[in-house]
N, C-alpha and C. Protein backbone atom coordinates (compact mmCIF):
# COMPACT_ATOMS: atom_id res chain seq x y z
N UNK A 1 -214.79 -53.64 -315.45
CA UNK A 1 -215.07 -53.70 -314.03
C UNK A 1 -214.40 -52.50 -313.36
N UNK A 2 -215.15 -51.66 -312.28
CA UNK A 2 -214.50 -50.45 -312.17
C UNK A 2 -213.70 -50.73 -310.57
N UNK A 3 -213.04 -50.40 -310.60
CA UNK A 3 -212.17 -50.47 -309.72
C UNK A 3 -212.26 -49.36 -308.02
N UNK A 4 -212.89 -49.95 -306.64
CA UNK A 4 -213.03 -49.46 -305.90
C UNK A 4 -212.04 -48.36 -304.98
N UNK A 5 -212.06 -47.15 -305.21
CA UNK A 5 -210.60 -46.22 -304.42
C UNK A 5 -211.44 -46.52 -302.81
N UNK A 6 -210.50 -46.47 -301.86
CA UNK A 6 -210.51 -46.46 -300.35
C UNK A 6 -210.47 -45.24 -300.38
N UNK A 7 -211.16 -44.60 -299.44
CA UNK A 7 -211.72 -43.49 -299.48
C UNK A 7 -210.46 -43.17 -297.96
N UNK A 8 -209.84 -41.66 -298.27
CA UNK A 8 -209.22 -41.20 -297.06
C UNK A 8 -210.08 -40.75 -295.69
N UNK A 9 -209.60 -41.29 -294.74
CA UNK A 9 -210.45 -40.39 -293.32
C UNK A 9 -210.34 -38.61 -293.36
N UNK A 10 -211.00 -38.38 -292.74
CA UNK A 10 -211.18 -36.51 -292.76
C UNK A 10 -210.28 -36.77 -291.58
N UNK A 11 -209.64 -35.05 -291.44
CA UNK A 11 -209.20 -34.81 -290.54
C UNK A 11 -210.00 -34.84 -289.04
N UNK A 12 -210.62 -34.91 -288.85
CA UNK A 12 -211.43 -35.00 -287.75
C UNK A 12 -211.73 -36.59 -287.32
N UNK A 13 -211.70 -37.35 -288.48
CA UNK A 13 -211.47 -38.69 -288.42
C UNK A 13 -210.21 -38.92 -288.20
N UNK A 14 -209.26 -38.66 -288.07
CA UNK A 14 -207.61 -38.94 -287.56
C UNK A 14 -207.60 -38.54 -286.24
N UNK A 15 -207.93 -37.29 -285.87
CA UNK A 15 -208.16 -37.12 -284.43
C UNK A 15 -208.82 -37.69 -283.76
N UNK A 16 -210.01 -38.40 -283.89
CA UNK A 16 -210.62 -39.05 -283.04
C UNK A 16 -209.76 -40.49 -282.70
N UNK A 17 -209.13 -41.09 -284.30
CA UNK A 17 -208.25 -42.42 -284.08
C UNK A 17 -207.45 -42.05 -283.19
N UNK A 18 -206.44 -41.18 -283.23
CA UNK A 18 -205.24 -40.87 -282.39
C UNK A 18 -205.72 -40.97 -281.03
N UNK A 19 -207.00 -40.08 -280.75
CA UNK A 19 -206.93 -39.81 -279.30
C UNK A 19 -207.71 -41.78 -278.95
N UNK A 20 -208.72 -42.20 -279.68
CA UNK A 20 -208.89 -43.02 -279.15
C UNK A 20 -207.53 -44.17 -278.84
N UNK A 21 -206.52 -44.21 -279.40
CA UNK A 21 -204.67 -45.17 -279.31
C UNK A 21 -204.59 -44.45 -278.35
N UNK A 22 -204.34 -43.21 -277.90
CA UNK A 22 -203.90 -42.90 -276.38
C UNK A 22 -204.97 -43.23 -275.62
N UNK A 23 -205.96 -43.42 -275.63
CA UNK A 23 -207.30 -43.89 -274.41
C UNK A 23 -206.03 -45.45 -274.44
N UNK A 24 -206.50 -46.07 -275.38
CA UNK A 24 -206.36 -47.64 -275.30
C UNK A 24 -205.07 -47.57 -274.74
N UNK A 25 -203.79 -46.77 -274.78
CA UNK A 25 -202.52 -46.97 -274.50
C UNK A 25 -202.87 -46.61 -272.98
N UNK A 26 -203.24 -45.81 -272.02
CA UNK A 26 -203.34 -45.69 -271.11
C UNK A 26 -204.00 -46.47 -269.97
N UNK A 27 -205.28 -47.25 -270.70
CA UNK A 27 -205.90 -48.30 -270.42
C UNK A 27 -204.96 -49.70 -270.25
N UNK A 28 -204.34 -49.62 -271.63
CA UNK A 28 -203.78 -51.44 -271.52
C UNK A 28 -202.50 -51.07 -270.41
N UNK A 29 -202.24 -50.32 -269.71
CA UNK A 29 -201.05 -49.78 -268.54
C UNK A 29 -201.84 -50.32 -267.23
N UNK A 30 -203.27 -49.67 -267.21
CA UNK A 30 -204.38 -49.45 -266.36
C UNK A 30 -204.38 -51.30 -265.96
N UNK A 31 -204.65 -52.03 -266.71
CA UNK A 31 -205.51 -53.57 -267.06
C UNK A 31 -203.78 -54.55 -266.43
N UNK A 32 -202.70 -53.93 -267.20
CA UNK A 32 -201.48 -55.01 -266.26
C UNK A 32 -201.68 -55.20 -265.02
N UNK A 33 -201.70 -56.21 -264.70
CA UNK A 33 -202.03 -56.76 -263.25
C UNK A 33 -200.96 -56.32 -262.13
N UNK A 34 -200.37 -55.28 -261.39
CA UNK A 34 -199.53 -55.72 -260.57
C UNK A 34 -199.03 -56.46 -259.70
N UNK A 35 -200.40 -57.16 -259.49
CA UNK A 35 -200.32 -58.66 -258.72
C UNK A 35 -198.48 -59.33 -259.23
N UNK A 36 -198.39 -59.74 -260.65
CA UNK A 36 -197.69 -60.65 -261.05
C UNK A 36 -195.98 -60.08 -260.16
N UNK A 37 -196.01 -58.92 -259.87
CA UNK A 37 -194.93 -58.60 -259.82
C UNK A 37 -194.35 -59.24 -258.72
N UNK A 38 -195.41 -59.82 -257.68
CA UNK A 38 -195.06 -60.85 -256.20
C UNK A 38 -194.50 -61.88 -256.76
N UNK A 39 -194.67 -62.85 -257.93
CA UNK A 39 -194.51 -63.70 -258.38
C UNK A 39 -192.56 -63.26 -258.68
N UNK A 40 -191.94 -62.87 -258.37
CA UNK A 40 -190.40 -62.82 -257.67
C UNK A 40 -190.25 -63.71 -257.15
N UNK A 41 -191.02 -64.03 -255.77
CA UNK A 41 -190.59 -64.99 -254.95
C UNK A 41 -190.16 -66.15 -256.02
N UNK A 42 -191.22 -66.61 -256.48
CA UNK A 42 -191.07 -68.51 -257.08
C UNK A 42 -189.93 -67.87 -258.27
N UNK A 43 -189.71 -67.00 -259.21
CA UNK A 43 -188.65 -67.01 -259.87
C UNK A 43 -187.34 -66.93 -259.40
N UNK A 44 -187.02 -66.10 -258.12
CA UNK A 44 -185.84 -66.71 -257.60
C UNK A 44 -185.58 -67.93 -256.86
N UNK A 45 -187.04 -68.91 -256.06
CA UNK A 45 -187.29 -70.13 -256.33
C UNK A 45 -186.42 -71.03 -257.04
N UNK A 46 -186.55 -70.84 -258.62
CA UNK A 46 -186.45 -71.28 -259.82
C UNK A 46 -185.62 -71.72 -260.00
N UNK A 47 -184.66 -70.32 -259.54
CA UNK A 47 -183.00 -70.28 -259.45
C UNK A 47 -182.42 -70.42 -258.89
N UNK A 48 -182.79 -71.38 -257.54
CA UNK A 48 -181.88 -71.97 -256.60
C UNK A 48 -181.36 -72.90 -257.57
N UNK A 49 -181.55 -73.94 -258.48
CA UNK A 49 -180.99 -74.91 -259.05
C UNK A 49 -179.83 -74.31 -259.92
N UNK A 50 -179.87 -73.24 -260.27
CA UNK A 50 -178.78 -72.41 -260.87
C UNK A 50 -177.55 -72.18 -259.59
N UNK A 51 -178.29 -71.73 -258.65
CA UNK A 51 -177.15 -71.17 -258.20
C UNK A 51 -176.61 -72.27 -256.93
N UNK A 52 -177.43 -73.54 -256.77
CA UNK A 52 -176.93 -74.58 -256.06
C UNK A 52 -175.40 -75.71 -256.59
N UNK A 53 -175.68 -75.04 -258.21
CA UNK A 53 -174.36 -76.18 -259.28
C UNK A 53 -173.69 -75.11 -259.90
N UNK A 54 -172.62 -74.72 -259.88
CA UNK A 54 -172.03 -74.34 -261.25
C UNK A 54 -172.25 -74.81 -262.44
N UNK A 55 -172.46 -73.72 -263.39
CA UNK A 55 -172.81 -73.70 -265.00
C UNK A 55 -171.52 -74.26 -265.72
N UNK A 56 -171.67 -75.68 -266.21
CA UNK A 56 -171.02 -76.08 -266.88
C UNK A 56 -171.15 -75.39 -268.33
N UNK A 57 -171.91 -74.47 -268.85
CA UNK A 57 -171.93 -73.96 -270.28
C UNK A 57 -170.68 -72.53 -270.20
N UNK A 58 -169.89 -72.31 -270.83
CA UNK A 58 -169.16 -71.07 -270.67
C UNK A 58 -169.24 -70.28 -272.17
N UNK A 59 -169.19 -69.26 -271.92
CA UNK A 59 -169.41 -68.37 -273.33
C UNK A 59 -168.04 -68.31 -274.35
N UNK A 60 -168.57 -68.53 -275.34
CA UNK A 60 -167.73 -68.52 -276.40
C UNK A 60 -166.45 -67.59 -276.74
N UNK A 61 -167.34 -66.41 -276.50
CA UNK A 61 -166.14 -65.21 -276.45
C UNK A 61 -166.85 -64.38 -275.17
N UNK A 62 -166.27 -64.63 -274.03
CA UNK A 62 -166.62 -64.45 -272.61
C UNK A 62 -166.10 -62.18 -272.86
N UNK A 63 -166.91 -61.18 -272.36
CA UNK A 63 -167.30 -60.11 -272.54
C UNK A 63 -167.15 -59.33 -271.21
N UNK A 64 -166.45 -58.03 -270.98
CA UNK A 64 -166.38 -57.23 -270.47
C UNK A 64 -168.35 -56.52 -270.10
N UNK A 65 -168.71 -56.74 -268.84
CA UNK A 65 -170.22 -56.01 -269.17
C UNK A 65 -170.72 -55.33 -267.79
N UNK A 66 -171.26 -54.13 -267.99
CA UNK A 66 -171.51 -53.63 -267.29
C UNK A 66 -172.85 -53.27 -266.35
N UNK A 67 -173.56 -53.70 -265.73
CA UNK A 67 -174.68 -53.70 -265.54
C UNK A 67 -175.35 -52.31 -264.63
N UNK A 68 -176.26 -52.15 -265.00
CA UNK A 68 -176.87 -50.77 -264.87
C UNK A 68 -178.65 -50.91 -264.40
N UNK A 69 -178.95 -50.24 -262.97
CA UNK A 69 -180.13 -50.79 -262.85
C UNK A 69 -181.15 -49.49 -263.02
N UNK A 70 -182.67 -50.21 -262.74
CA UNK A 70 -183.55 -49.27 -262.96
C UNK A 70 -183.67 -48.56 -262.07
N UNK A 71 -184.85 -47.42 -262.13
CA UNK A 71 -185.30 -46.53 -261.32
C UNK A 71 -186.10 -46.55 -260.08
N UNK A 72 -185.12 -46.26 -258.77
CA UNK A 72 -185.65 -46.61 -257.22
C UNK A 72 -184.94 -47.82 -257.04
N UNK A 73 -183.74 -48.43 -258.08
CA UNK A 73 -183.40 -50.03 -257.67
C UNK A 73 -181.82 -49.86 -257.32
N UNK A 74 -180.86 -50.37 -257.28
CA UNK A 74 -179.60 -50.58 -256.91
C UNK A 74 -178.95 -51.42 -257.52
N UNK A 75 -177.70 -50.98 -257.22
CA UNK A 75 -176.70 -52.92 -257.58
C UNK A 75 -177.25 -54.55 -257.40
N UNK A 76 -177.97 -54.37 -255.64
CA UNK A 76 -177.99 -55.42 -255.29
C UNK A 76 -179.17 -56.05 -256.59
N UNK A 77 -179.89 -55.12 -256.87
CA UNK A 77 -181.29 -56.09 -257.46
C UNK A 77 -180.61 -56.56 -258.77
N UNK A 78 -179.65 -56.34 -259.34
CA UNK A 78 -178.96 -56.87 -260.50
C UNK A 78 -177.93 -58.13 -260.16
N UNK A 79 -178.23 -58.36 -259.16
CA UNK A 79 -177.08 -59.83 -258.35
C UNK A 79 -177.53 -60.69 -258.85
N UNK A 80 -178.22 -61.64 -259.35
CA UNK A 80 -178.95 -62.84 -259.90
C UNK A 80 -178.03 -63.02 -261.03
N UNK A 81 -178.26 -61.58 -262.27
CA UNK A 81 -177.63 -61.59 -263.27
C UNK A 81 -176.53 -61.67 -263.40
N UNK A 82 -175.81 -60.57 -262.47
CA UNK A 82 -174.25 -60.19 -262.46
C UNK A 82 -174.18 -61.84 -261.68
N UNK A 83 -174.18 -62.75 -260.93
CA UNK A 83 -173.67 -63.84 -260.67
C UNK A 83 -173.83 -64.82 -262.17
N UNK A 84 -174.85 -65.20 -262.51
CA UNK A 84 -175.18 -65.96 -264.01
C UNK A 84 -174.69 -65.54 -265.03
N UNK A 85 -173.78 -64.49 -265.31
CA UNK A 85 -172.97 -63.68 -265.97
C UNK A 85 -171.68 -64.21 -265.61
N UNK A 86 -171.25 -64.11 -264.63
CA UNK A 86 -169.90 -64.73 -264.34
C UNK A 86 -169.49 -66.03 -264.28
N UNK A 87 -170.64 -66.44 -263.76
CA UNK A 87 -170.44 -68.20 -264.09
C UNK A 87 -170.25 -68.56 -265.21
N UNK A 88 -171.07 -68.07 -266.14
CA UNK A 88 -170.47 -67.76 -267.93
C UNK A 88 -169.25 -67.89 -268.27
N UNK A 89 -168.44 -67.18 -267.32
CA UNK A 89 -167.27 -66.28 -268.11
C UNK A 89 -167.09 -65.27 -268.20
N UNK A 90 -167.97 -64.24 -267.99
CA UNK A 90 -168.15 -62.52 -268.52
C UNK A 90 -167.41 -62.43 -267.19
N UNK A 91 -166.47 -60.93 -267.69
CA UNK A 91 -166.28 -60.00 -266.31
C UNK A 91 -167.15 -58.95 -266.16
N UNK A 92 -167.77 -58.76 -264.75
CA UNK A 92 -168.73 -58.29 -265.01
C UNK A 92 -168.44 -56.38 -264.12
N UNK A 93 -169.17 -55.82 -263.91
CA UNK A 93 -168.71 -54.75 -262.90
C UNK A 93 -170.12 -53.77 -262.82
N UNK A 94 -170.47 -53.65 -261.78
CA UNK A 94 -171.94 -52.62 -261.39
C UNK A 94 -171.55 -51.20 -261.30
N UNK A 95 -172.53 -50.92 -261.79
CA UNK A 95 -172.72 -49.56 -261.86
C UNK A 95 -172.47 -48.44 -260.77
N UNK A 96 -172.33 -48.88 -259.21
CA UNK A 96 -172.18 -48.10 -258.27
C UNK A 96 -173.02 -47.41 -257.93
N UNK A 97 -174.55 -47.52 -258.46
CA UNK A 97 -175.89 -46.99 -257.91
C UNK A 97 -176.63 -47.79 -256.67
N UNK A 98 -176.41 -47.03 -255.41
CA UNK A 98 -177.25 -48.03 -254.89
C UNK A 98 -178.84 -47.52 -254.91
N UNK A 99 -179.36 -46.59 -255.45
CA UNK A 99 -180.43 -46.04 -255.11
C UNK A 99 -180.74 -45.11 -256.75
N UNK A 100 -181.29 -45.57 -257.47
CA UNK A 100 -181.35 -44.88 -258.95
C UNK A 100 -182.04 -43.94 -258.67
N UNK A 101 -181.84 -42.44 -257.84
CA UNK A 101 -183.09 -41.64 -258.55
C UNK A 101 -182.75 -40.12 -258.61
N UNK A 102 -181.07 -40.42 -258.99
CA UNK A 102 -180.37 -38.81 -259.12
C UNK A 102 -180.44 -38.64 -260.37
N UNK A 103 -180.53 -37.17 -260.27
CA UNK A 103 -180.51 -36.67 -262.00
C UNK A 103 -180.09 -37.64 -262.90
N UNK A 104 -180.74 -37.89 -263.74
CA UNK A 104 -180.00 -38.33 -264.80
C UNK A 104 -178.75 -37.60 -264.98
N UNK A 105 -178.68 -36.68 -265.55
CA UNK A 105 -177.75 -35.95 -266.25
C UNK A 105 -176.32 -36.63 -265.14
N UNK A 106 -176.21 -36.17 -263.99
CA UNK A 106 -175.25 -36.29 -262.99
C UNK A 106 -175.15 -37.94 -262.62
N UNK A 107 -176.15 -39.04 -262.96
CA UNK A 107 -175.80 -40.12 -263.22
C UNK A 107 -174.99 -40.64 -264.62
N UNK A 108 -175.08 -40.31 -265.35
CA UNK A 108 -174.60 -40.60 -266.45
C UNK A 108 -173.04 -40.20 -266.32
N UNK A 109 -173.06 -38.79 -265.71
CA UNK A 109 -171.58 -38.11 -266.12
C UNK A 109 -170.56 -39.52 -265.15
N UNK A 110 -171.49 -39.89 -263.87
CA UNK A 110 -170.57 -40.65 -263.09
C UNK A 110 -170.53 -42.31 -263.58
N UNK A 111 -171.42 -42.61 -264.48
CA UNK A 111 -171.16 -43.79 -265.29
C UNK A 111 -170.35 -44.09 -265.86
N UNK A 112 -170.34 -42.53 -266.89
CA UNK A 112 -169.15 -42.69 -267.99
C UNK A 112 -167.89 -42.35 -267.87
N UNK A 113 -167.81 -42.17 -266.01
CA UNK A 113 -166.66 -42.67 -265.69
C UNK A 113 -166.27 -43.28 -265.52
N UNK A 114 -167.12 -44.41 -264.82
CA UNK A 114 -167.16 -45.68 -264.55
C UNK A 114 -166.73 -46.83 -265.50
N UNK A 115 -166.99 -46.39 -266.76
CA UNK A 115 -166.84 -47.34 -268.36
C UNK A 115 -165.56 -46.89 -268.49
N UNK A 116 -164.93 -45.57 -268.75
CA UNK A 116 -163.71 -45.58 -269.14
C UNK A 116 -162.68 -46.39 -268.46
N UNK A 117 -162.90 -45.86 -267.01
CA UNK A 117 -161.89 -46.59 -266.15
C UNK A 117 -161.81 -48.53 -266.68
N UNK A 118 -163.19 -48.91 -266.02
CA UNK A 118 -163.41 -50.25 -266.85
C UNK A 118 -162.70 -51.00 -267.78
N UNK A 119 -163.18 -50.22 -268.64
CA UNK A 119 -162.87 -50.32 -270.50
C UNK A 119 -161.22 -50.36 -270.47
N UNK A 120 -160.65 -49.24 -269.52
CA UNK A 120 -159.31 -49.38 -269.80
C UNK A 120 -158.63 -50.24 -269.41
N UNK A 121 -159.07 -51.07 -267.54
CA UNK A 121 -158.85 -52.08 -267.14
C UNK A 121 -158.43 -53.13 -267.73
N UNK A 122 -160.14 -52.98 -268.36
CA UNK A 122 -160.01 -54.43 -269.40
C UNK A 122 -159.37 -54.89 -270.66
N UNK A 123 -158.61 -53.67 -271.02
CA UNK A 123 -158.06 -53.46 -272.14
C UNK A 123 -159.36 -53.42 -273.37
N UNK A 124 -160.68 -53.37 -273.39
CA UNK A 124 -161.51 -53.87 -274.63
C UNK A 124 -163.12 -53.20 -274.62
N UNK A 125 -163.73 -53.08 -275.35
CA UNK A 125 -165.23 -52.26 -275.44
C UNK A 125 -165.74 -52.85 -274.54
N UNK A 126 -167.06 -52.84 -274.06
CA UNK A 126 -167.66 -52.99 -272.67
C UNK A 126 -169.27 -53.24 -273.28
N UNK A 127 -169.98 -54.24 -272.81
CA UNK A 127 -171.36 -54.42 -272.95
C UNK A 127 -171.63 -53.66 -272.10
N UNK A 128 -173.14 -52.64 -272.31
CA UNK A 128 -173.76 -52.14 -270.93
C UNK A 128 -175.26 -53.03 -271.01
N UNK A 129 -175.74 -53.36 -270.14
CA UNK A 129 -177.08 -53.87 -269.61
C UNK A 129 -177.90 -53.29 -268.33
N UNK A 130 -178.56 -52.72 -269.24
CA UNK A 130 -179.66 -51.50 -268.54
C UNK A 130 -181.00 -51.97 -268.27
N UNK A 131 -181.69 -52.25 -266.82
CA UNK A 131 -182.84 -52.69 -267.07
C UNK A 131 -183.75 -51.26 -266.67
N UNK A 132 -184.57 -51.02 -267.25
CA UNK A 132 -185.85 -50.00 -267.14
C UNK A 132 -184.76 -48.70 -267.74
N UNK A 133 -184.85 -47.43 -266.52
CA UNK A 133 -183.75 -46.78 -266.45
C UNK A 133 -182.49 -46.68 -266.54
N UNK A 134 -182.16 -48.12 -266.48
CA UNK A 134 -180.81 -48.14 -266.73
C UNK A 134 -180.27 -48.12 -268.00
N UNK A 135 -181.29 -48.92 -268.98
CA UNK A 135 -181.60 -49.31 -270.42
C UNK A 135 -181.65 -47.73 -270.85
N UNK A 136 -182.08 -46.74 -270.44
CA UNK A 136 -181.77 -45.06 -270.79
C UNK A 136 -180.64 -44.81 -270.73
N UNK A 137 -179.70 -44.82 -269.92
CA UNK A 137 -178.65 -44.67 -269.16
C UNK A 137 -177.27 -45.14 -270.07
N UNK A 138 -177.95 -46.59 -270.60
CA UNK A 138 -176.59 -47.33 -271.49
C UNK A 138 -176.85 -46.58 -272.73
N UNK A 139 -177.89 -46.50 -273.32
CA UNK A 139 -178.37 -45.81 -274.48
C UNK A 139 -177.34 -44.29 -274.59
N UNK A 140 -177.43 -43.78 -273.32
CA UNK A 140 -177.05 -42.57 -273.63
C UNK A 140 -175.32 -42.51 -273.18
N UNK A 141 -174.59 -43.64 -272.59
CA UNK A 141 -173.44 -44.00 -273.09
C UNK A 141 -173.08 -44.21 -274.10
N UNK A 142 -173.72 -44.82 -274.50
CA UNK A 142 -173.31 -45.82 -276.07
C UNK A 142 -173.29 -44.44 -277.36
N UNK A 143 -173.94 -43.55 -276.50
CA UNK A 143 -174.11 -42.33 -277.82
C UNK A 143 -172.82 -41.43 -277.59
N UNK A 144 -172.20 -41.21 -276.33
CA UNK A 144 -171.46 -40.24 -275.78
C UNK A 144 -170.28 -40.56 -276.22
N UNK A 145 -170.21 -42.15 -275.86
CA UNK A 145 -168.43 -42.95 -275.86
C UNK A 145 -168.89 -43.82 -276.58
N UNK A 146 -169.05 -44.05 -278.00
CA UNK A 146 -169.17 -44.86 -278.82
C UNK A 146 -167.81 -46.04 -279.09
N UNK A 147 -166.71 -45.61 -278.52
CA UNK A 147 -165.56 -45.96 -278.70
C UNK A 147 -165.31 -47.28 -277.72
N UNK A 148 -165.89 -46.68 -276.49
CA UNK A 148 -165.92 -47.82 -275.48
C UNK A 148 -167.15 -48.95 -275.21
N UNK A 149 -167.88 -48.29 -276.32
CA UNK A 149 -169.08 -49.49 -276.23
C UNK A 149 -169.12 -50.25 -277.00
N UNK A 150 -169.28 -51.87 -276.80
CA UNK A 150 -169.63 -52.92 -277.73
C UNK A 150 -170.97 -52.80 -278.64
N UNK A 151 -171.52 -52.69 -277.31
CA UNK A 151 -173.08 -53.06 -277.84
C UNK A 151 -174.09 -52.92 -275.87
N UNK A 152 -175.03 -52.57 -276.24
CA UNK A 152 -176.03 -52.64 -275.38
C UNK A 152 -177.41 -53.24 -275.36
N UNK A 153 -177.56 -54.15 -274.26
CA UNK A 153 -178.77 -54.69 -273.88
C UNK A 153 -179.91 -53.65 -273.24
N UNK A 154 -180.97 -53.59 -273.27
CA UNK A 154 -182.01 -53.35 -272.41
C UNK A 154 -183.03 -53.93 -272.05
N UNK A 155 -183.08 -54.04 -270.71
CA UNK A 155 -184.62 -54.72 -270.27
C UNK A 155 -185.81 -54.08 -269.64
N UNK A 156 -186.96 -53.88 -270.44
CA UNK A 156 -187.89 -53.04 -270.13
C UNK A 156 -187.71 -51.41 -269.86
N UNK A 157 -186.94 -51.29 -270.81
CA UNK A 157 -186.49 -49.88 -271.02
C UNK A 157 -187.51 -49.15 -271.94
N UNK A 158 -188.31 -47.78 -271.19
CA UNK A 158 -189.05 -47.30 -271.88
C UNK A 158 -188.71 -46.16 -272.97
N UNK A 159 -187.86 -46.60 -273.88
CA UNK A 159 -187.35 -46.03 -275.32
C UNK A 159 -188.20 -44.90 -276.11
N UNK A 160 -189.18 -45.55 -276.08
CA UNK A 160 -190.64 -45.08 -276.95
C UNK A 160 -190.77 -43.40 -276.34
N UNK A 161 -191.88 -44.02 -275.20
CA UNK A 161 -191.80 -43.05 -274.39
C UNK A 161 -191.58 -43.27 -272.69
N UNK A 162 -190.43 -42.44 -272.41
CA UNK A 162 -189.84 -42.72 -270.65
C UNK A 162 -191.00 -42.22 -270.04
N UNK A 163 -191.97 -41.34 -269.65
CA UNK A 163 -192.54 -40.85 -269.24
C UNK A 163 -194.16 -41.88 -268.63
N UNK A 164 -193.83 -42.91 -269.82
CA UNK A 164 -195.05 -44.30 -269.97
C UNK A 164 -194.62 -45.32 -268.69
N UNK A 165 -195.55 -45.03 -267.77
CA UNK A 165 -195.27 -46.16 -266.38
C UNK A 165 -196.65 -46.75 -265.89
N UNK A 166 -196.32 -47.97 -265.52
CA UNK A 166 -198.06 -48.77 -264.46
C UNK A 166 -198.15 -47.31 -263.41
N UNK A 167 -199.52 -47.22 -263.39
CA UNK A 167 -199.53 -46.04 -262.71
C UNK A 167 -199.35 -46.18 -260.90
N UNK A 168 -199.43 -47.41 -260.32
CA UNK A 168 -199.09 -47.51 -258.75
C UNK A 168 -197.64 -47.04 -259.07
N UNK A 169 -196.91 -47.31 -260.41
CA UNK A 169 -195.52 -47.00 -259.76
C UNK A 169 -195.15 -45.25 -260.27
N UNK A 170 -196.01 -44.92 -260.79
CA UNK A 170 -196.10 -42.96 -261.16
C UNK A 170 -195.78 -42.35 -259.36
N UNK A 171 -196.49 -43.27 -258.25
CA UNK A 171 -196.19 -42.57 -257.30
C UNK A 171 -194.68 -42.55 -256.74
N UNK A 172 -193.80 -43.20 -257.04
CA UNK A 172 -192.84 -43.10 -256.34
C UNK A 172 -191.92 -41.65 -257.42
N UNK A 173 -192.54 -41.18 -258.37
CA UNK A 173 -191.83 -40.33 -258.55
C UNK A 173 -191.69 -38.78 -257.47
N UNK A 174 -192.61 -38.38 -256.85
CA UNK A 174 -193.00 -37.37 -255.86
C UNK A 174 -192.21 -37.57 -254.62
N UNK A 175 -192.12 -38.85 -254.50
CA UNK A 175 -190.83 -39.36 -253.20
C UNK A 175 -189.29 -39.21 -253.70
N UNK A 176 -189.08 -39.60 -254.59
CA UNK A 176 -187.73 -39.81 -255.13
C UNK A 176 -187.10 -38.32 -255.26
N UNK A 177 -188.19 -37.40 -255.29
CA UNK A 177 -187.86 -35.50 -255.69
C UNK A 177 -187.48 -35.50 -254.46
N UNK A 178 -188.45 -35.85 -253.45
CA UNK A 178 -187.87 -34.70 -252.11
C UNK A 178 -186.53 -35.34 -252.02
N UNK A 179 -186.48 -36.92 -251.92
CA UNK A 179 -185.12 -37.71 -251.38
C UNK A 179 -183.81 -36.72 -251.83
N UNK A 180 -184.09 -36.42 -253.41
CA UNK A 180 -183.35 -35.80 -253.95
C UNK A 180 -182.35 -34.34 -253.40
N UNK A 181 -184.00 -33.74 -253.07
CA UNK A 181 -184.00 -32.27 -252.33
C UNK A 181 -183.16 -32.45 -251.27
N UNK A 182 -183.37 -33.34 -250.91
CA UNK A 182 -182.59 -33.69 -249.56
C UNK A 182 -181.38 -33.62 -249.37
N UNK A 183 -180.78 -34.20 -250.49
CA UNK A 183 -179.54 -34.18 -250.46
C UNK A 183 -179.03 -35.84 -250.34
N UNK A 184 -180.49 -35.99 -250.78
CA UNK A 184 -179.92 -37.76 -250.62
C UNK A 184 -179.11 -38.40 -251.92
N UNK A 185 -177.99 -39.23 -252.18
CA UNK A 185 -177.19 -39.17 -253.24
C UNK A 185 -177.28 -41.11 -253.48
N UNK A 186 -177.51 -41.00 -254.70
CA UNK A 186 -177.40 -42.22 -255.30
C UNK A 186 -175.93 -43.20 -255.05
């Protein structure tokens, strides 16, 4: 019985696959509903029952952590967590961004000041928790000061590729430049 080989695609057959994964990758961005994102309201809803009782559960080995927000967001939008964090047990401490949309580079340098000081406070390594941009941000702590980092969370941090966004929110990058130009400071 002879045995069937799978025949390789031509090069011209790889290019067409590739480009058709970037059609579909740009599309399934296109098709997310931004509708859902109103749906905030009923999830902090949710969490009135959280934050009407204290959390009788406390963490096992309660953690130094630092929270770090996304891009165009602040401290305040990380308050839900940083409170449900402490009720835990964790000590927690924000990042001091109220407005994410300064250089990276010049955010980071003022982070990883932020961790040392911290870290030394606390006498002990430091969780960072980065959501979107911020999740960049701890990443690129955790690489700098390996010494002071435990470990890092991210939420919806675009790892893969940063550059990959729902496209209603591509516009706030053109605003966030001039703010910048401005002289406006995170």
């Amino acid at each position: 019985m002879a045995s069937v080989q799978p025949t390789r695609p031509t090069d011209p057959d790889r290019k067409a696959l590739r480009a058709s994964g970037a059609v579909r990758s740009v599309m399934s961005l296109a098709a997310r509903p931004l509708w859902r994102e109103n749906l905030v309201v009923l999830e902090l809803a949710s969490l009135s029952s959280v934050w009407s009782k204290p959390s009788k559960r406390q963490a096992s080995r309660p953690r130094s952590v630092v929270l770090i927000p996304g891009f165009m967001t602040g401290d305040r939008h990380l308050a839900v967590m940083r409170r449900w964090l402490e009720q835990a047990g964790h000590t927690t401490e924000c990042a001091g961004i109220r407005f994410n949309v300064d250089c990276s580079e010049a955010a980071v340098k003022r982070l990883e000041h932020r961790l040392e000081d911290f870290s030394a406070a606390q006498g002990q390594r430091v969780v960072l928790i980065g959501q979107s941009r911020g999740g960049l941000f701890a990443r690129a702590l955790a690489v700098r000061r390996p010494h002071l980092v435990e470990g890092i969370v991210t939420l919806g941090s675009p790892h893969v590729d940063p550059m990959r966004v729902h496209p209603p929110s591509g516009y706030k990058g053109p605003h966030s430049r001039s703010w910048a130009r401005s002289g406006f400071r995170a």
